[in-house]
Protein backbone atom coordinates (compact mmCIF):
# COMPACT_ATOMS: atom_id res chain seq x y z
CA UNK A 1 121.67 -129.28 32.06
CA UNK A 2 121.69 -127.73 35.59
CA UNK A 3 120.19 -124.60 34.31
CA UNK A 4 117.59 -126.16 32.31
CA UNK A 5 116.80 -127.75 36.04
CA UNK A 6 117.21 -124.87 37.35
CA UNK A 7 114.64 -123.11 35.09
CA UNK A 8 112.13 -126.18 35.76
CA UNK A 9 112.35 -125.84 39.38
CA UNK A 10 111.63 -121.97 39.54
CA UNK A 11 108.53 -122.52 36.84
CA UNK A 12 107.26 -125.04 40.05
CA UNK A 13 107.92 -122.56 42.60
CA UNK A 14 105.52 -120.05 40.51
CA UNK A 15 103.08 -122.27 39.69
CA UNK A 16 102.71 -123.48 43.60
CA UNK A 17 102.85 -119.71 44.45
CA UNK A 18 100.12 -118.70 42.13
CA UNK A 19 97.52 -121.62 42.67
CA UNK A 20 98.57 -120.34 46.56
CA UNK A 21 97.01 -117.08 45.77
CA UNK A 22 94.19 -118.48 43.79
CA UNK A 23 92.81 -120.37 46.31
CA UNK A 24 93.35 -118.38 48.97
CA UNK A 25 91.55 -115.74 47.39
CA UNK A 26 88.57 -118.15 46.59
CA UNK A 27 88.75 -119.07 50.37
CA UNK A 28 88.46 -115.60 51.55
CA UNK A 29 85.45 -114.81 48.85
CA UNK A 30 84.03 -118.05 50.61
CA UNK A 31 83.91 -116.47 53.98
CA UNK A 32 82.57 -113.45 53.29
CA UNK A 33 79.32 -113.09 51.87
CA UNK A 34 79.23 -111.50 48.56
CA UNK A 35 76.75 -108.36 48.50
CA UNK A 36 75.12 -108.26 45.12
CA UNK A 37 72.51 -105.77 44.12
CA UNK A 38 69.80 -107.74 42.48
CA UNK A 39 67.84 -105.57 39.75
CA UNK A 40 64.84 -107.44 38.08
CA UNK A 41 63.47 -106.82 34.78
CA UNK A 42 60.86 -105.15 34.69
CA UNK A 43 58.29 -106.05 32.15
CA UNK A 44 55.13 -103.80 32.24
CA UNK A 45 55.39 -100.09 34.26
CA UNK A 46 52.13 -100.48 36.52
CA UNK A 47 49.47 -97.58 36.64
CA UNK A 48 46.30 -99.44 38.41
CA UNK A 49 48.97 -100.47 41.37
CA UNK A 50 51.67 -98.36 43.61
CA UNK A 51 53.08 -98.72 46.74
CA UNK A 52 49.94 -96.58 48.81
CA UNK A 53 49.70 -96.50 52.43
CA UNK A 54 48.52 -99.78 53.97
CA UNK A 55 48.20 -101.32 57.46
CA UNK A 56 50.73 -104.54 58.11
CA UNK A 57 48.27 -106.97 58.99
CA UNK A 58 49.77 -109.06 61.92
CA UNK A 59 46.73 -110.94 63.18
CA UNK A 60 46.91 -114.21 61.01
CA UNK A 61 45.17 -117.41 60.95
CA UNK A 62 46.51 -120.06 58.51
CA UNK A 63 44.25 -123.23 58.25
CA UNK A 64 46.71 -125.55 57.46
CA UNK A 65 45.43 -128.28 54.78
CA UNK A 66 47.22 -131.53 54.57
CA UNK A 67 49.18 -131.95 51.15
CA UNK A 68 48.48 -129.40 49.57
CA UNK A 69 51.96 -127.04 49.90
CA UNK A 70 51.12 -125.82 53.81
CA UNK A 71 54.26 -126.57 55.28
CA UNK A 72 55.94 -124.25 52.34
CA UNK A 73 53.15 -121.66 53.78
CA UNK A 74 53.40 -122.75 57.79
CA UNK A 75 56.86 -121.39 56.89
CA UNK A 76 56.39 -118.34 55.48
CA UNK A 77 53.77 -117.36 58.11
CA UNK A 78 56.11 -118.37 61.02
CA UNK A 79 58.97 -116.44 59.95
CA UNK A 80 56.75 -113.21 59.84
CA UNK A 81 55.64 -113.87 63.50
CA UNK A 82 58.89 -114.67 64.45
CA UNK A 83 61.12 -112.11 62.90
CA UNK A 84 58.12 -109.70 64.35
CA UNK A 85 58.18 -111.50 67.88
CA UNK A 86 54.10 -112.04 68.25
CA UNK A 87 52.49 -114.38 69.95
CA UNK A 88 51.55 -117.46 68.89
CA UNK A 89 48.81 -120.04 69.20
CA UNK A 90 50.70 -123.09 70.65
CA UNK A 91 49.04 -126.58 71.64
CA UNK A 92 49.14 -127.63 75.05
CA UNK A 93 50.87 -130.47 74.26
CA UNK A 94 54.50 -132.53 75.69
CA UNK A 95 57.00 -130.67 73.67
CA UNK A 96 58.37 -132.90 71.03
CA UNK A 97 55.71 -135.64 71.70
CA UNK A 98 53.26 -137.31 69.06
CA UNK A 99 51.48 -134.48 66.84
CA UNK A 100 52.43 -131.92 68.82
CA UNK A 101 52.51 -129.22 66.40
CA UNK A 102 48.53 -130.04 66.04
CA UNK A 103 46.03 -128.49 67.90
CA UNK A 104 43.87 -131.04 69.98
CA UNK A 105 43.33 -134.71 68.44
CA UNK A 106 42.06 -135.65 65.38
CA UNK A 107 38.56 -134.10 65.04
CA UNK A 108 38.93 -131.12 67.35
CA UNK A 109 39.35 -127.81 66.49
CA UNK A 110 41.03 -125.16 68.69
CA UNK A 111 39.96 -124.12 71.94
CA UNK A 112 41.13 -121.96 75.22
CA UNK A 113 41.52 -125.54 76.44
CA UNK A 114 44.01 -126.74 74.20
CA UNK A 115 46.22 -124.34 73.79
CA UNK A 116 49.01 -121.84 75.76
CA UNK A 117 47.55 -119.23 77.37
CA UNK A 118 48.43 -116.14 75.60
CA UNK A 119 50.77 -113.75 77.86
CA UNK A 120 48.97 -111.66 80.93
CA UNK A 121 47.51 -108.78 79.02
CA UNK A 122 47.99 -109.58 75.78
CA UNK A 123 45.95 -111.77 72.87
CA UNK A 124 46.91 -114.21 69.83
CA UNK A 125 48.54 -112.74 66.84
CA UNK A 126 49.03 -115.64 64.88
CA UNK A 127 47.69 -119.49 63.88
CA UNK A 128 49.33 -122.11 61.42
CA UNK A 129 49.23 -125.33 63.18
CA UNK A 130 46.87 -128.20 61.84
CA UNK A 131 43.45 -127.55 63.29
CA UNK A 132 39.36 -128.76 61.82
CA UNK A 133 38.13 -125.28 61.42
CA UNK A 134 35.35 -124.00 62.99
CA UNK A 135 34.11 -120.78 62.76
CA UNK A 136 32.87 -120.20 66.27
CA UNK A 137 35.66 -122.00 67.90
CA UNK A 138 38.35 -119.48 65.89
CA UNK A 139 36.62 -116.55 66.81
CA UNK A 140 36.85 -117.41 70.80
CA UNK A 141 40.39 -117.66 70.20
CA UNK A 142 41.57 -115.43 67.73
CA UNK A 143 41.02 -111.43 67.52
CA UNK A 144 38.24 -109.62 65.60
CA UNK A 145 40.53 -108.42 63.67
CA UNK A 146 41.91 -111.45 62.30
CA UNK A 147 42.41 -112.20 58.82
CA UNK A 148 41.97 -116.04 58.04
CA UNK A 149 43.97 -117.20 54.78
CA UNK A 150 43.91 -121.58 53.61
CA UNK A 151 45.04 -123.64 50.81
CA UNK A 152 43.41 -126.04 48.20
CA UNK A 153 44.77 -128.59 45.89
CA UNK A 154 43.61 -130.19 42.73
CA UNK A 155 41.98 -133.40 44.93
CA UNK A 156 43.07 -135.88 42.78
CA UNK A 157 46.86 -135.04 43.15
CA UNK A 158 46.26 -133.93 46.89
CA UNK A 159 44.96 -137.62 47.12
CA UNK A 160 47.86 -139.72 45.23
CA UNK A 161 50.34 -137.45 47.23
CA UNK A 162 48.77 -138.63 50.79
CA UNK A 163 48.56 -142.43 49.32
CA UNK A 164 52.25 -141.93 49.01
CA UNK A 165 53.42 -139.90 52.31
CA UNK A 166 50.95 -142.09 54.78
CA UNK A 167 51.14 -145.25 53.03
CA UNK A 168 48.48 -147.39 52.01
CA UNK A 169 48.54 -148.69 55.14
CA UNK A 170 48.99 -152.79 56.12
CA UNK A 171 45.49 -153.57 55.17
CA UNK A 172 45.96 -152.34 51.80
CA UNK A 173 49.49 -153.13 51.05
CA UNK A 174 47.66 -157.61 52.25
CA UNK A 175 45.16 -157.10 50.29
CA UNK A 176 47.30 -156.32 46.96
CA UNK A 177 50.16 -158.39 48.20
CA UNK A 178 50.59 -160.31 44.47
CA UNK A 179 50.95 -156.92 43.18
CA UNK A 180 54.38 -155.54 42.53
CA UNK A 181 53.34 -152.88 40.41
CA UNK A 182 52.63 -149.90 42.78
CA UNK A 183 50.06 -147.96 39.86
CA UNK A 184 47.68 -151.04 40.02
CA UNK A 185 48.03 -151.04 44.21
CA UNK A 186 46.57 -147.29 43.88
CA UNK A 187 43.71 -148.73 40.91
CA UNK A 188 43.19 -151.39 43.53
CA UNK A 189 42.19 -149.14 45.89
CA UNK A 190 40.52 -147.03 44.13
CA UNK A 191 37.96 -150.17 42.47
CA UNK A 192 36.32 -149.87 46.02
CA UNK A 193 38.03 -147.96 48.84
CA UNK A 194 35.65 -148.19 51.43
CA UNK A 195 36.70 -151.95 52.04
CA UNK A 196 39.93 -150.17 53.21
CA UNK A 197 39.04 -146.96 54.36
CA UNK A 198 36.91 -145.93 57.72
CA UNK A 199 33.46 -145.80 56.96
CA UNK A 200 33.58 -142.13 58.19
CA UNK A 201 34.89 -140.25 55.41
CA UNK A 202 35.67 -137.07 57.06
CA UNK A 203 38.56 -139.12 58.96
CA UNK A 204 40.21 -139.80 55.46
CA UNK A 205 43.11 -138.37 54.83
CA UNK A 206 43.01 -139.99 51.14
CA UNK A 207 39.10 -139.45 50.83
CA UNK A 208 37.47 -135.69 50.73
CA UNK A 209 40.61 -134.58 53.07
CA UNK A 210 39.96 -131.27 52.13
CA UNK A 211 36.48 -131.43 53.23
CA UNK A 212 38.08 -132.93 56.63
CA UNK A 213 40.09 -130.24 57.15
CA UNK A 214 37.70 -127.21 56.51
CA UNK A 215 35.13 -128.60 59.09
CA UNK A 216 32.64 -129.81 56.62
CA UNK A 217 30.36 -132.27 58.66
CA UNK A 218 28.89 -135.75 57.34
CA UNK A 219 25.69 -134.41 56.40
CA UNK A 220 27.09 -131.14 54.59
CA UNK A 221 29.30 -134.40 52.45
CA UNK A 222 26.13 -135.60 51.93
CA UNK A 223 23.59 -132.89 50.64
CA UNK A 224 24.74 -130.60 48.18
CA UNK A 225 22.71 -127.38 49.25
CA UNK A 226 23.98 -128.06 53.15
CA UNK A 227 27.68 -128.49 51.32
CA UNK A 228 27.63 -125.13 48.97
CA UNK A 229 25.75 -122.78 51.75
CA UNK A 230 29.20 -123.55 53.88
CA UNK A 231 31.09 -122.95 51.12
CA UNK A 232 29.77 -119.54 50.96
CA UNK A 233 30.01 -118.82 54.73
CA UNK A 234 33.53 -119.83 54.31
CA UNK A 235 34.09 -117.74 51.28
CA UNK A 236 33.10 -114.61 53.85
CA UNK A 237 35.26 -116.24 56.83
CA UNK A 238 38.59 -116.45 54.88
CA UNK A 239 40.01 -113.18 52.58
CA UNK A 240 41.97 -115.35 50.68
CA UNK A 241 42.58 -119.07 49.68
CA UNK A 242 45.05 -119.78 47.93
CA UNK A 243 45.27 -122.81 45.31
CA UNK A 244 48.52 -124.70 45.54
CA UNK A 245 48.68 -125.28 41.28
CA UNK A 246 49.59 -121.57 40.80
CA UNK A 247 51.43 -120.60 43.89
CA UNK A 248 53.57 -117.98 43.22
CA UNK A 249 50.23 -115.98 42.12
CA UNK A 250 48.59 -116.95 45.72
CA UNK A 251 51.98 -115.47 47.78
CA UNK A 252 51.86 -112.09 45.29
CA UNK A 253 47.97 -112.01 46.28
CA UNK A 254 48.66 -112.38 49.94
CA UNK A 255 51.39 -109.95 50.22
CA UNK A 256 48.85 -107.52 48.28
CA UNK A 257 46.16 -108.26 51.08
CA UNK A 258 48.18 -108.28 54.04
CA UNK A 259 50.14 -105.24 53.48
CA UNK A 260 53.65 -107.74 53.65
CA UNK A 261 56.86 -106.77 51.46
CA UNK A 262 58.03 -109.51 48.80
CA UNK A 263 60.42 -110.50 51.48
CA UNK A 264 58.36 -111.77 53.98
CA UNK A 265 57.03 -114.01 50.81
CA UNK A 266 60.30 -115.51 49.57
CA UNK A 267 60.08 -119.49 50.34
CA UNK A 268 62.10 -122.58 48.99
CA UNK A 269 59.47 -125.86 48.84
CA UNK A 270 59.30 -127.66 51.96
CA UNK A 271 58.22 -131.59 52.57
CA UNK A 272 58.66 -132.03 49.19
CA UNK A 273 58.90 -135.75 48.05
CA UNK A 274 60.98 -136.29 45.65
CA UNK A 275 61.33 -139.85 45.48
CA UNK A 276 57.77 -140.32 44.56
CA UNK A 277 56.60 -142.29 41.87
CA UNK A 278 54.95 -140.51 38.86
CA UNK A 279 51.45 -142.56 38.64
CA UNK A 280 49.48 -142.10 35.15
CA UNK A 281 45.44 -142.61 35.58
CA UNK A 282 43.20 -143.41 32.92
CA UNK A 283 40.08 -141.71 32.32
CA UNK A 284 37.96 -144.66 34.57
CA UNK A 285 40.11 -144.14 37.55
CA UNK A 286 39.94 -140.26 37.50
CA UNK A 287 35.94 -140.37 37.19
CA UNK A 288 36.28 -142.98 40.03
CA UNK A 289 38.22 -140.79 42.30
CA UNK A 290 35.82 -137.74 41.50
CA UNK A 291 33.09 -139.70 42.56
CA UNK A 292 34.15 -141.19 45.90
CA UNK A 293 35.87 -137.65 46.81
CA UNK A 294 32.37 -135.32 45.11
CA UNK A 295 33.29 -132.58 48.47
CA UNK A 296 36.33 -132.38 47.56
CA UNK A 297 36.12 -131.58 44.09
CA UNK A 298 33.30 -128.91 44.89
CA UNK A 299 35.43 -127.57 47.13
CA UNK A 300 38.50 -126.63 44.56
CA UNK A 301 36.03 -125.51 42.10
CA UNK A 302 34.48 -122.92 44.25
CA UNK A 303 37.49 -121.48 45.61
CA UNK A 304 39.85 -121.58 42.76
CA UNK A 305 36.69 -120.11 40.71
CA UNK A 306 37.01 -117.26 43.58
CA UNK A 307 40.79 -117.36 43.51
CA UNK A 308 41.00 -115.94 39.42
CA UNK A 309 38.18 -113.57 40.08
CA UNK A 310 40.16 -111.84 42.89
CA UNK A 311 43.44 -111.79 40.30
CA UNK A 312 41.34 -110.34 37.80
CA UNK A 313 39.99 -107.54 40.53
CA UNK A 314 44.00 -106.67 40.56
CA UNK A 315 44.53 -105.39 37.58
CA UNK A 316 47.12 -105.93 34.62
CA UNK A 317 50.36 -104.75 37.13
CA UNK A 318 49.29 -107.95 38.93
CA UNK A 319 51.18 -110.41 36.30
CA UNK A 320 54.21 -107.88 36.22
CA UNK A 321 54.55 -108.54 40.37
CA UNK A 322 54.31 -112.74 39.83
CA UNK A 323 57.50 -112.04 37.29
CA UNK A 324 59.39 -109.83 39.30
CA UNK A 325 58.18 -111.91 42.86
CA UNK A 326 59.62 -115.22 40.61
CA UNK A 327 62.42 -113.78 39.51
CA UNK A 328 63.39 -112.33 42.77
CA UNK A 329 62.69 -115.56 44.95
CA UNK A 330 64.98 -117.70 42.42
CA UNK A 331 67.85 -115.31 42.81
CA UNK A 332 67.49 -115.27 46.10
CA UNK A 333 67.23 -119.17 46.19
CA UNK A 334 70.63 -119.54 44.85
CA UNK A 335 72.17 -117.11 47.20
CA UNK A 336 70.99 -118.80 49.82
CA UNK A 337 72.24 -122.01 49.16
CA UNK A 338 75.39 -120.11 48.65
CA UNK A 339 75.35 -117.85 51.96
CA UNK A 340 75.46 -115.09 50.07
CA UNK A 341 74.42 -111.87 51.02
CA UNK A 342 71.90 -110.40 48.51
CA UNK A 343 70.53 -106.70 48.07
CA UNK A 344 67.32 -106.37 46.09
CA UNK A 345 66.92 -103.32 44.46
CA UNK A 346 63.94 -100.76 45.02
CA UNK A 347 61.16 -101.83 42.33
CA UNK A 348 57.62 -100.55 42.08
CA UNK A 349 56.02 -102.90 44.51
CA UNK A 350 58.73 -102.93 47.50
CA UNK A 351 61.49 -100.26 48.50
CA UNK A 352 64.72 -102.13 48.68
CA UNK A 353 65.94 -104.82 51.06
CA UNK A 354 69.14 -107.30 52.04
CA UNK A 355 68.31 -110.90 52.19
CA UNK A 356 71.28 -111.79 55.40
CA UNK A 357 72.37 -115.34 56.12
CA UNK A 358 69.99 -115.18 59.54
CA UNK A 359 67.21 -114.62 56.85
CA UNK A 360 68.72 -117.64 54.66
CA UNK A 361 68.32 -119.86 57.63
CA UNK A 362 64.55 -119.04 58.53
CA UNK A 363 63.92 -119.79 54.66
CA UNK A 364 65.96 -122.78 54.57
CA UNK A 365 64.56 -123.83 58.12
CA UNK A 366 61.56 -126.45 58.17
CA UNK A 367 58.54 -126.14 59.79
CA UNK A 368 59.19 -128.38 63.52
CA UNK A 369 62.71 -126.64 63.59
CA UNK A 370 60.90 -123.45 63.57
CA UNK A 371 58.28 -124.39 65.97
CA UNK A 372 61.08 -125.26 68.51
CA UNK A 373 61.81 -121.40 68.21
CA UNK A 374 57.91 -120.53 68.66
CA UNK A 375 57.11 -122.93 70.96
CA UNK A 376 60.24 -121.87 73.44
CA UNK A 377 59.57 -117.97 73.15
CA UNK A 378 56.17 -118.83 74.34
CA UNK A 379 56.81 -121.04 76.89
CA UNK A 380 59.55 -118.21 77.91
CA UNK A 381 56.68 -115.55 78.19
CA UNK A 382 54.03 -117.43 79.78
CA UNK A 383 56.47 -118.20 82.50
CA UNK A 384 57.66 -114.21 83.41
């Protein structure tokens, strides 16, 4: 009998020692990052594209479109500056007061007036806040050399996701107060939304927003010839625009354009909303929303019509990069999340490169945390 105990309590003592050791060697693991070479498939050996000799272009201006994926890009455009320390175009604004990430109030665009002086000797590098664009008004501001990059959405989901993030707003949730069911609130509204909505469409951020936020004027919403010869001014203003349905595809474009490494492209969705109800439109309600929002719609034609002819220009190694960039950018995702260290292999767009836990946290960071960083290295060198 006391052996048998005996035996019992020795099997315990093993067990305890072993799950000891197991743990504590998870623990350790834990602590330090793992370094893992990351080697992506590749899929088609490209001949039209290599790796040739560009310039890094570091004079950016991002117009920043309301919902329509800009804080994903605010954030990929901030880290570059940062991790690069240039100088940023910051509003002169109470740090931490109301809008102050956007330049001037709701219909201006930038100015010398508005914003930080640059340091003594030095100009702008980069742009990304919220701003009406104007070409003129950019130009004072930004370098000659400056390379202007935007985003569009499909209007029709850029609108419903606005409805949701702003609200409808008191006057429309009154009016619809007997309605529980939040699809007919949006119908509602869309039967005949200038009894809720300013009269002044470019102030809509549900209504031809895009048009809002590109500059377009009322009489440009108003006359098609006015509306398409600014489309083609802007189509020479900005090298790229990017269309938020096929994003991945914009990023590979932009790191083509800009000279940038797939690193400086890797991003994880920001001001995302999640808990947003999935609304369903009929036919009626689409043509409804086409017709009250016409700008808007010309607007996403024209540049996504643009956006697949530049693809096209790139050649068949073009695809090959959008599998390797998504491939990459998951993998790295995961490792993030994980504080991981990860090294990416050399491919045949980008020699090889560690993604670091300080590169985690700029990826992970959202857009107003970063802006603390921008806007107190600024204030920091306006002040020396």
């Amino acid at each position: 009998m006391r052996s048998n105990l005996r035996f019992v309590v020795i099997l315990a003592c093993v067990m305890l020692l072993l799950w000891i050791s197991l743990n504590t060697s998870v623990f350790l693991q834990n602590q330090q990052p793992d370094r893992i070479p990351c080697k992506p498939p590749i899929t088609h050996t490209p001949e039209s594209y290599t790796k040739s000799a560009c310039t890094v272009v570091t004079h950016v201006a991002f117009l920043k479109v309301h919902k329509a994926g800009s804080s994903t890009v605010a954030n990929i455009i901030q880290r570059f500056g940062i991790q690069r320390n240039l100088s940023f175009v910051v509003p002169k604004k109470p740090f931490h007061g109301l809008s102050y990430n956007y330049i001037g109030g709701a219909r201006d665009t930038v100015s010398r007036d508005n914003v930080i002086p640059p340091p003594a000797g030095s100009t702008y590098d980069v742009l990304w806040n919220h701003v009406v664009y104007n070409r003129s008004a950019f130009k004072n501001v930004m370098p000659t050399d400056t390379r202007y990059i935007s985003i569009v959405r499909h209007p029709m989901d850029q609108f419903v996701s606005a409805f949701e993030y702003y609200g409808p707003g008191q006057h429309v949730t009154d009016a619809f107060w007997g309605l529980k069911d939040h699809q007919s609130i949006v119908n509602g509204f869309l039967d005949n939304p200038w009894d809720f909505e300013d009269k002044d469409v470019v102030m809509s951020h549900t209504l031809n927003s895009l048009a809002y936020d590109f500059g377009f004027t009322d009489e440009m919403i108003q006359n098609k010839t006015s509306r398409f010869l600014y489309l083609t001014q802007m189509a020479e203003d900005f090298q790229l625009v990017m269309v938020m349905e096929h994003f991945d595809e914009s990023l590979v474009l932009l790191k083509r354009y800009f000279c940038w490494s797939t690193k400086d492209i890797l991003y994880l969705p920001k001001n995302k909303n999640e808990k947003k109800k999935r609304l369903t439109f009929t036919d009626k309600y689409r043509e409804r929303h086409r017709q009250v929002a016409e700008t808007d719609y010309d607007i996403y034609a024209y540049f996504r019509s643009l956006f697949w002819r530049k693809i096209w220009q790139e050649g068949p190694s073009f695809h090959s990069e959008v599998a390797h960039f998504k491939y990459v950018n998951s993998v790295v995702t995961d490792h993030c999340l994980l504080n991981k260290t990860l090294h990416v292999a050399a491919s045949p767009w980008d020699d090889p490169y560690t993604v670091n836990w300080m590169d985690c946290h700029y990826i992970n960071s959202n857009e107003l945390d970063l802006y603390d960083v921008i806007y107190n290295s600024t204030v920091g060198r306006t002040q020396q």
